[in-house]
C-alpha atoms as a PDB file:
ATOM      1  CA  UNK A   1     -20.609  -5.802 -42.680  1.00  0.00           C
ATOM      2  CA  UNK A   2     -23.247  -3.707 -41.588  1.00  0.00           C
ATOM      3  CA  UNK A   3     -24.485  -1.367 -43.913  1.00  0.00           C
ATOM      4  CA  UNK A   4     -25.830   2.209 -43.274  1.00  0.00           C
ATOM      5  CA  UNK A   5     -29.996   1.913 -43.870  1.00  0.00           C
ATOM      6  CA  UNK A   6     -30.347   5.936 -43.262  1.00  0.00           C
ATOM      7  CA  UNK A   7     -28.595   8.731 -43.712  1.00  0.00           C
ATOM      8  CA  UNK A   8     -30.236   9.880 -40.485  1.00  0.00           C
ATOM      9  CA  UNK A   9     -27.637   7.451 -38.181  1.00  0.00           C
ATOM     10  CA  UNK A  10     -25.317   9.374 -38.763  1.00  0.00           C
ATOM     11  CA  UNK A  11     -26.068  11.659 -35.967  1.00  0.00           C
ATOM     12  CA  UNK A  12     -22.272  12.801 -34.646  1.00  0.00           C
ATOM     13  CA  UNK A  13     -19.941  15.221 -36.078  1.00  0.00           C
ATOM     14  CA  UNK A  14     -16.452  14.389 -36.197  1.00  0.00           C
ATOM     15  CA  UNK A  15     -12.836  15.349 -36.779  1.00  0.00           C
ATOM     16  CA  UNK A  16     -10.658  13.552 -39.365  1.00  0.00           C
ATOM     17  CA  UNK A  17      -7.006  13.997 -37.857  1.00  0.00           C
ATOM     18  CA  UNK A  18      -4.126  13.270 -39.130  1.00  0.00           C
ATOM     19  CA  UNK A  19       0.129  14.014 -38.090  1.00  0.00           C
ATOM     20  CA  UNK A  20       1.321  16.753 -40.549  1.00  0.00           C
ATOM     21  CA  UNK A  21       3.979  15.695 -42.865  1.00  0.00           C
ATOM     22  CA  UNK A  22       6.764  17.770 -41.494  1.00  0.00           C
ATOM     23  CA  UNK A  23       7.681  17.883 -37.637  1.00  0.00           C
ATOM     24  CA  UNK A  24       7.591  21.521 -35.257  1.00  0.00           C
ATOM     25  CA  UNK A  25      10.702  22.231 -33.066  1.00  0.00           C
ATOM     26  CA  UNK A  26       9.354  23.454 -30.020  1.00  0.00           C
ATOM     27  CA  UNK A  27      10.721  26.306 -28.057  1.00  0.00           C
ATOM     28  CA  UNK A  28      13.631  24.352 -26.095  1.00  0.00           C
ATOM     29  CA  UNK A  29      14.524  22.347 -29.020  1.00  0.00           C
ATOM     30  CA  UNK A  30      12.786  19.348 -29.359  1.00  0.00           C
ATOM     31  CA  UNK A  31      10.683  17.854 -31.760  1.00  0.00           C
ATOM     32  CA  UNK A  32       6.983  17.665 -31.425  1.00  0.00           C
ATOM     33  CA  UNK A  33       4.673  15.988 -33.602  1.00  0.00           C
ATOM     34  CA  UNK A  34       0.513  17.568 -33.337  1.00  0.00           C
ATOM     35  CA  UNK A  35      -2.792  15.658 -34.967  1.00  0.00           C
ATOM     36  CA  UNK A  36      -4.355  18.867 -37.265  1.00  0.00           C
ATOM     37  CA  UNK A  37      -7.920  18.619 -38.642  1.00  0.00           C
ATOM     38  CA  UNK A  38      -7.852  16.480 -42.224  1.00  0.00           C
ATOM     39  CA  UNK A  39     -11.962  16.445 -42.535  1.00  0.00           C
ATOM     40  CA  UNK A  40     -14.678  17.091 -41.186  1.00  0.00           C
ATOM     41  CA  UNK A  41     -18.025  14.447 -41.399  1.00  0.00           C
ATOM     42  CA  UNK A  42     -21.254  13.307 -39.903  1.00  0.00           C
ATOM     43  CA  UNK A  43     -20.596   9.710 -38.500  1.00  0.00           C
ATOM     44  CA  UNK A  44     -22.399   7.122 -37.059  1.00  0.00           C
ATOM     45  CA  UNK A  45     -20.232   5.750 -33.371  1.00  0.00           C
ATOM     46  CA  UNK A  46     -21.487   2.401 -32.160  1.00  0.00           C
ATOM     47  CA  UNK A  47     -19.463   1.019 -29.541  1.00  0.00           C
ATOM     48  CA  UNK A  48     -18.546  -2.774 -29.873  1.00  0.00           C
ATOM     49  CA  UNK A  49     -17.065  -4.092 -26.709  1.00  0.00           C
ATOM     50  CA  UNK A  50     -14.780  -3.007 -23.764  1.00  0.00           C
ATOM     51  CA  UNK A  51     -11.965  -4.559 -21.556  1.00  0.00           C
ATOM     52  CA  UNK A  52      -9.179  -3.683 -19.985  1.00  0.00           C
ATOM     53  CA  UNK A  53      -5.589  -4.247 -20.659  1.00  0.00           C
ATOM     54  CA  UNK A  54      -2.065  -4.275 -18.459  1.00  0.00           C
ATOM     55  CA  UNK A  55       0.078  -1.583 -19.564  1.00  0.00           C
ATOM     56  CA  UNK A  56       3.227  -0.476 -17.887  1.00  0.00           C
ATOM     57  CA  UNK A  57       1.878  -1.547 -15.051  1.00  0.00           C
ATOM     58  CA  UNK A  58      -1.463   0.064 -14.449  1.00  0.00           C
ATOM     59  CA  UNK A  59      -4.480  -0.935 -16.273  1.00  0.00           C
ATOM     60  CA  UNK A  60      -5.715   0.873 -19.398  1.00  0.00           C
ATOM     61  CA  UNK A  61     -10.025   0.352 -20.514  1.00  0.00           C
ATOM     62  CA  UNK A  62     -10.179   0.378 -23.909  1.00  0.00           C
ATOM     63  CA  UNK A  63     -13.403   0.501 -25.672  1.00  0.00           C
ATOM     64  CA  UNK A  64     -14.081  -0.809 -29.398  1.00  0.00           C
ATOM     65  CA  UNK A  65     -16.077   0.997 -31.609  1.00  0.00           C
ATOM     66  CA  UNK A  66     -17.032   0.898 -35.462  1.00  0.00           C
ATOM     67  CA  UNK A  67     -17.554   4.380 -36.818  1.00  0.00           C
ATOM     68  CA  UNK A  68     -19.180   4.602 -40.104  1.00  0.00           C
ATOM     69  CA  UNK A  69     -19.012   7.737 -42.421  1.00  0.00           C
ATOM     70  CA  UNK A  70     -19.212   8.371 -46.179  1.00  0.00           C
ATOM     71  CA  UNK A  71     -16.382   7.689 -47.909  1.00  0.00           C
ATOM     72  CA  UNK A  72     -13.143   9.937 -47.836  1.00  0.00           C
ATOM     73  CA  UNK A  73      -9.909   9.645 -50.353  1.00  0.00           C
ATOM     74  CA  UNK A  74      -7.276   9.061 -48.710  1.00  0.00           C
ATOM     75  CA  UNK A  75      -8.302   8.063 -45.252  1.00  0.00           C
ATOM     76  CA  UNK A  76      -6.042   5.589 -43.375  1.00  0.00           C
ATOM     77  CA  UNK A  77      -5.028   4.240 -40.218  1.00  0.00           C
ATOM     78  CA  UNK A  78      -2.491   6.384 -39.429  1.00  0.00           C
ATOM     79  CA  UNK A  79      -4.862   9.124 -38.733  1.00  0.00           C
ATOM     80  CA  UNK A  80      -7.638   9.764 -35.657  1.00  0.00           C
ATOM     81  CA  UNK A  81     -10.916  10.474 -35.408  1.00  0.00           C
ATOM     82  CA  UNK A  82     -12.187  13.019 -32.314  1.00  0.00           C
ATOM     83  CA  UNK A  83     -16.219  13.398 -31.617  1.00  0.00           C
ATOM     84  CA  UNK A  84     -15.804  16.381 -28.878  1.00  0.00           C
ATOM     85  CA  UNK A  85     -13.290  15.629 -26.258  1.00  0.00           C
ATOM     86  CA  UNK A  86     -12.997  11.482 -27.293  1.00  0.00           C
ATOM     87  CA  UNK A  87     -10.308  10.516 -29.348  1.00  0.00           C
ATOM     88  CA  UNK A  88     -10.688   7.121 -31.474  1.00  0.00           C
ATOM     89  CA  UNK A  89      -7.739   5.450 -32.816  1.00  0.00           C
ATOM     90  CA  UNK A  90      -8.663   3.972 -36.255  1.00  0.00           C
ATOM     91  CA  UNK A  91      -7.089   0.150 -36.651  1.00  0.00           C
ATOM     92  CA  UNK A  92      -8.828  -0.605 -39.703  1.00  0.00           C
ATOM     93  CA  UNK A  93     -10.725   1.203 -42.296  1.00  0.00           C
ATOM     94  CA  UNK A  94     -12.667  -0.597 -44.777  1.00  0.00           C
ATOM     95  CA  UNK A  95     -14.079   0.241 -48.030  1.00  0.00           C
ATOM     96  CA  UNK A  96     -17.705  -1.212 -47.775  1.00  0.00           C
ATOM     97  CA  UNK A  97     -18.122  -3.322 -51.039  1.00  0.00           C
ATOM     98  CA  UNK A  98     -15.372  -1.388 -52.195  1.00  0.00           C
ATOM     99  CA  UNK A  99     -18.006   1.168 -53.597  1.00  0.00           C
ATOM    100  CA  UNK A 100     -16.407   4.483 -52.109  1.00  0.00           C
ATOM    101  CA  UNK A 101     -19.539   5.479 -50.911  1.00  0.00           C
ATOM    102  CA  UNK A 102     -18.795   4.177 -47.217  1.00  0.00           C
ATOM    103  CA  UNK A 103     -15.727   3.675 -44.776  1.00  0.00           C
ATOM    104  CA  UNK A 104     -16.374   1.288 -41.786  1.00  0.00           C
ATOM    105  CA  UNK A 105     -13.673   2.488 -38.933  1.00  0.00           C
ATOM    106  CA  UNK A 106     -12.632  -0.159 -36.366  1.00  0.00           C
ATOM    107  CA  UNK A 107     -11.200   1.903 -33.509  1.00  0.00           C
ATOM    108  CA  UNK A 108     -10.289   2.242 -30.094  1.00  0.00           C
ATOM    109  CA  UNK A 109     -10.796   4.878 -27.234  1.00  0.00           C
ATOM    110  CA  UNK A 110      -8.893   4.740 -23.737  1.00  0.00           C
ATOM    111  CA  UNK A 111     -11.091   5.916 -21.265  1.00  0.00           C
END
């Protein structure tokens, strides 16, 4: 793992988001679930690799990144990270040397 040598990498701002625990009914009924802001941070974004991938027919890029922020209780994959308009799924988030001082994100962005 690599570990963060400044705090001066980590250069972007970004958006913890997470789905609220209760679903919204929308105006003609249905059920709509929204990401809302969990935290805010200063990360570090480096991206990894890229590819693309066959879904539903038409082709999808993905990029890989690893984002890499201080550490946050409670953070998870079920939540999103979003540096401006870019959205970041997180896959995995890993406790670096299991410390809590530092998350390491392993996410994707569809382009």
């Amino acid at each position: 793992m690599i570990r963060p040598r400044l705090i001066g990498s980590f250069r972007h701002r970004v958006e913890i988001q997470k789905l609220p625990d209760t679903d919204t009914q929308g105006t003609s009924g249905e059920v709509t679930s929204s990401f809302a802001e969990f935290a805010t941070r200063q990360a570090a974004i480096r991206p990894m690799s890229g590819g693309e991938k066959e879904r539903a027919q038409h082709l999808h890029a993905e990029v890989t990144h690893k984002i890499t922020l201080r550490f946050l209780k409670d953070l998870s994959p079920k939540m999103r990270v979003k540096y401006g308009s870019r959205i970041f799924n997180i896959h995995e988030a890993l406790n670096i040397e299991e410390r809590d001082r530092y998350f390491e994100l392993t996410c994707s962005e569809e382009v």
